[in-house]
Protein backbone atom coordinates (compact mmCIF):
# COMPACT_ATOMS: atom_id res chain seq x y z
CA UNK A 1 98.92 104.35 138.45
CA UNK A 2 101.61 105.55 136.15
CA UNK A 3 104.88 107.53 137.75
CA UNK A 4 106.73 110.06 135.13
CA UNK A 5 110.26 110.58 136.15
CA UNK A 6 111.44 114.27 136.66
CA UNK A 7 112.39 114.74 132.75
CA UNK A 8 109.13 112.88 131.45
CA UNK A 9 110.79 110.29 129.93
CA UNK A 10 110.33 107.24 131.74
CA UNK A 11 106.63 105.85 132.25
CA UNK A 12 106.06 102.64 134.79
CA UNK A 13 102.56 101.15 135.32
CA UNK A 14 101.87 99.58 138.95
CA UNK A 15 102.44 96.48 139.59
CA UNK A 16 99.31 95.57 141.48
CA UNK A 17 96.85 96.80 139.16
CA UNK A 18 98.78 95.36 135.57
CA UNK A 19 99.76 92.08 135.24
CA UNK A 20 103.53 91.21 134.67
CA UNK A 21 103.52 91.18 131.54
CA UNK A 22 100.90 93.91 130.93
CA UNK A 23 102.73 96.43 132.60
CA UNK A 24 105.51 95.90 130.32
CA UNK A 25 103.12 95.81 127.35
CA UNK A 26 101.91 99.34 128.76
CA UNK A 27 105.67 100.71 129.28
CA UNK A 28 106.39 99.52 125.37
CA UNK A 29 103.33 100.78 124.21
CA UNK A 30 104.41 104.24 125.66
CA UNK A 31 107.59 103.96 123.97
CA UNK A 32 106.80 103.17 120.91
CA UNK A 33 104.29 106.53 121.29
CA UNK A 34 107.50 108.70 122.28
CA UNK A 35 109.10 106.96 119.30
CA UNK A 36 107.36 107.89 116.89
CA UNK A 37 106.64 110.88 117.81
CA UNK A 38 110.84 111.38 117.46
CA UNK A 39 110.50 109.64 114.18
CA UNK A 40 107.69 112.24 112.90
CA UNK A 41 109.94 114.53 113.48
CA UNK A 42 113.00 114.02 112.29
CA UNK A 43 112.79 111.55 108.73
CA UNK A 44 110.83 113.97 106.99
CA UNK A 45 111.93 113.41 103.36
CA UNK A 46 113.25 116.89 101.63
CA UNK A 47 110.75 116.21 98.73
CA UNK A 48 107.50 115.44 100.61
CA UNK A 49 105.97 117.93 103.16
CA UNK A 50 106.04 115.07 105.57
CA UNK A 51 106.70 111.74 107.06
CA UNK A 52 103.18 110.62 106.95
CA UNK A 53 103.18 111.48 103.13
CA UNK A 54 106.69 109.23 102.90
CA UNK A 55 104.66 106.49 104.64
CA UNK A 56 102.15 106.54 102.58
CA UNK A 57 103.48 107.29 99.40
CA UNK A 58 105.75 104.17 99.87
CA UNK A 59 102.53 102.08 100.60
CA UNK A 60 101.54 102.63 96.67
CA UNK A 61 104.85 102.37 95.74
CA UNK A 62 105.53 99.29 97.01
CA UNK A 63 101.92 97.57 96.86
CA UNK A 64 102.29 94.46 94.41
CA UNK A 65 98.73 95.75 93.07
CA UNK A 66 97.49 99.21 93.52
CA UNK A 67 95.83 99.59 97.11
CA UNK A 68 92.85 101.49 97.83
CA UNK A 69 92.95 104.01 100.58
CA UNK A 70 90.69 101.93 102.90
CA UNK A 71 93.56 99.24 102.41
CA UNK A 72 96.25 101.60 103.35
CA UNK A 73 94.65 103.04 106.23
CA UNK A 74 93.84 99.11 107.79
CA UNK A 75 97.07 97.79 106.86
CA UNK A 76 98.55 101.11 108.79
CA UNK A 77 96.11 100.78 111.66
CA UNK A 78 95.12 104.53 111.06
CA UNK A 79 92.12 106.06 110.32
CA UNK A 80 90.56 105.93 106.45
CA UNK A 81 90.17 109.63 106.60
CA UNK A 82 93.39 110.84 107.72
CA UNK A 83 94.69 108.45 105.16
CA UNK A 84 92.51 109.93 102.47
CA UNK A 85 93.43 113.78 103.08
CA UNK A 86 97.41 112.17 102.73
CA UNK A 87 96.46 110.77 99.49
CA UNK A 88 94.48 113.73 98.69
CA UNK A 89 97.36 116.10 98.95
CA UNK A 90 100.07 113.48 96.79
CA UNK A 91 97.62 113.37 94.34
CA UNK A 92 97.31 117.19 94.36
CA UNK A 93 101.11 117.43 94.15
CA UNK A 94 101.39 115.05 91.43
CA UNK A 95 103.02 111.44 93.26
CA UNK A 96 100.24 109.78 92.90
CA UNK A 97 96.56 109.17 90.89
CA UNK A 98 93.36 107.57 91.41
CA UNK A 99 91.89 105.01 89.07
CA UNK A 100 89.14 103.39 88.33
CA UNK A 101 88.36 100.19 90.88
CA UNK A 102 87.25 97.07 88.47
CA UNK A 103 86.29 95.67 91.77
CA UNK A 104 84.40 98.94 93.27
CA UNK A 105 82.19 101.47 91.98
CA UNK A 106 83.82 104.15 94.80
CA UNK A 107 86.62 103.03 95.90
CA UNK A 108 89.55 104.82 93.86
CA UNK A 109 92.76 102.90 93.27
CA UNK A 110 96.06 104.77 94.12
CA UNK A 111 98.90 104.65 91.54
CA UNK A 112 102.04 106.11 91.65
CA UNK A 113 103.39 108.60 89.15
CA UNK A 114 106.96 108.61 87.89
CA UNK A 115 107.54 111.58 90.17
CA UNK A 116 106.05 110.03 92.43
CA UNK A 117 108.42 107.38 92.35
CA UNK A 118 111.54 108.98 91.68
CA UNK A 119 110.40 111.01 94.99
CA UNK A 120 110.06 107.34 96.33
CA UNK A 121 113.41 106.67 95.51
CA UNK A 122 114.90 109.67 96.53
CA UNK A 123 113.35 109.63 100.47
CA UNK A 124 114.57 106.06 100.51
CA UNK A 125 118.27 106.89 100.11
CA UNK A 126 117.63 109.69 102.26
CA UNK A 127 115.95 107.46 104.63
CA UNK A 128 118.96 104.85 104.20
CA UNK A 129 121.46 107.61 105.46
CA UNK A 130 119.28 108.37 108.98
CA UNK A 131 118.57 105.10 109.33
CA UNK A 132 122.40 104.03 109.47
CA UNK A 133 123.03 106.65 111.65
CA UNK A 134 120.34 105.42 114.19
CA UNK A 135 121.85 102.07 114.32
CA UNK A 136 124.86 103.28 115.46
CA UNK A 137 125.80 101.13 118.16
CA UNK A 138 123.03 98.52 118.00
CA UNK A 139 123.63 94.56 117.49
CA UNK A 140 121.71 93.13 115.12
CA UNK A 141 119.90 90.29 116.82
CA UNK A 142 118.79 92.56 119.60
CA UNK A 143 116.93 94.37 117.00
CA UNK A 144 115.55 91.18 115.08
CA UNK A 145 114.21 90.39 118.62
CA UNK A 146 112.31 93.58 118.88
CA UNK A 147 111.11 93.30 115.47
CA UNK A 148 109.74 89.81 116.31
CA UNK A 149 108.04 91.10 119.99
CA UNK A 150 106.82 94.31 118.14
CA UNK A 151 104.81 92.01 115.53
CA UNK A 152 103.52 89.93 118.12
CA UNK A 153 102.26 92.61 119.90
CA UNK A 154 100.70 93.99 116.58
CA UNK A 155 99.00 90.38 115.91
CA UNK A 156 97.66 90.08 119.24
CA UNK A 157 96.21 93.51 118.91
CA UNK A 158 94.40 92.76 115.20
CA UNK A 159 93.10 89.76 116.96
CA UNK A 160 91.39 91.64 119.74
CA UNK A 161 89.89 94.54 117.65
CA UNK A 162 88.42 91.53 115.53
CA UNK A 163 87.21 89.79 118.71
């Protein structure tokens, strides 16, 4: 049973059907929904049409070997096609490029253009800016512990969808 304060913002799971601990796990699961929902929102860069294309424009920018979209969409935990229509549409715009997969016959390889990264670039300063503004207020080690919960969380979730 969940219980949504008067302004929608606060979600609580009941006690006697969640465990300690699971409840909790449901209450930061729902924030990490409303989240990113904000975060959507309100980083998108002013040279992409959106955050999704930031996020995954910076996964072929950063990749130490170029990914294929499968491997952007698992190690985002979204879905290949939504991925694919994202690189679909930086292709189209000219960030990115497919190439030929010595290791698959189908599956494309994603590299970046220059403009693509020089856009890379440019959202991440852009990004840099937000992001300080966010933090205002925050202590460091409080976030390094959230960090550390919100990546156990995401390990113990791989390791049931694999189980």
């Amino acid at each position: 049973m969940s219980n949504i304060d008067g302004n929608g913002s606060n979600l609580t799971f009941d006690r006697s059907v969640h465990s300690e601990q699971g409840a909790r796990v449901a209450e930061l699961v729902d924030e990490i929904l409303r989240l990113h929902g904000r975060i959507m929102s309100a980083n998108k860069p002013s040279a992409l049409g959106s955050s999704a294309q930031a996020i995954v424009l910076a996964s072929i920018v950063v990749a130490p070997v170029p990914p294929t979209v499968a491997r952007i969409a698992r190690s985002l935990g979204f879905a290949r096609q939504g991925i694919q229509r994202i690189a679909d549409g930086l292709v189209d715009q000219g960030f990115a490029r497919y190439a030929d997969n010595p290791h698959h016959k189908t599956s494309k390889l994603l590299v970046a253009t220059d403009k693509g990264k020089e856009t890379y670039d440019l959202a991440n300063r852009e990004s840099a800016a937000w992001t300080d503004r966010v933090a205002e207020g925050l202590v460091a080690h409080e976030l390094d512990q959230a960090l550390n919960v919100l990546r156990r969380v995401r390990h113990n979730l791989q390791q049931d969808a694999e189980t």
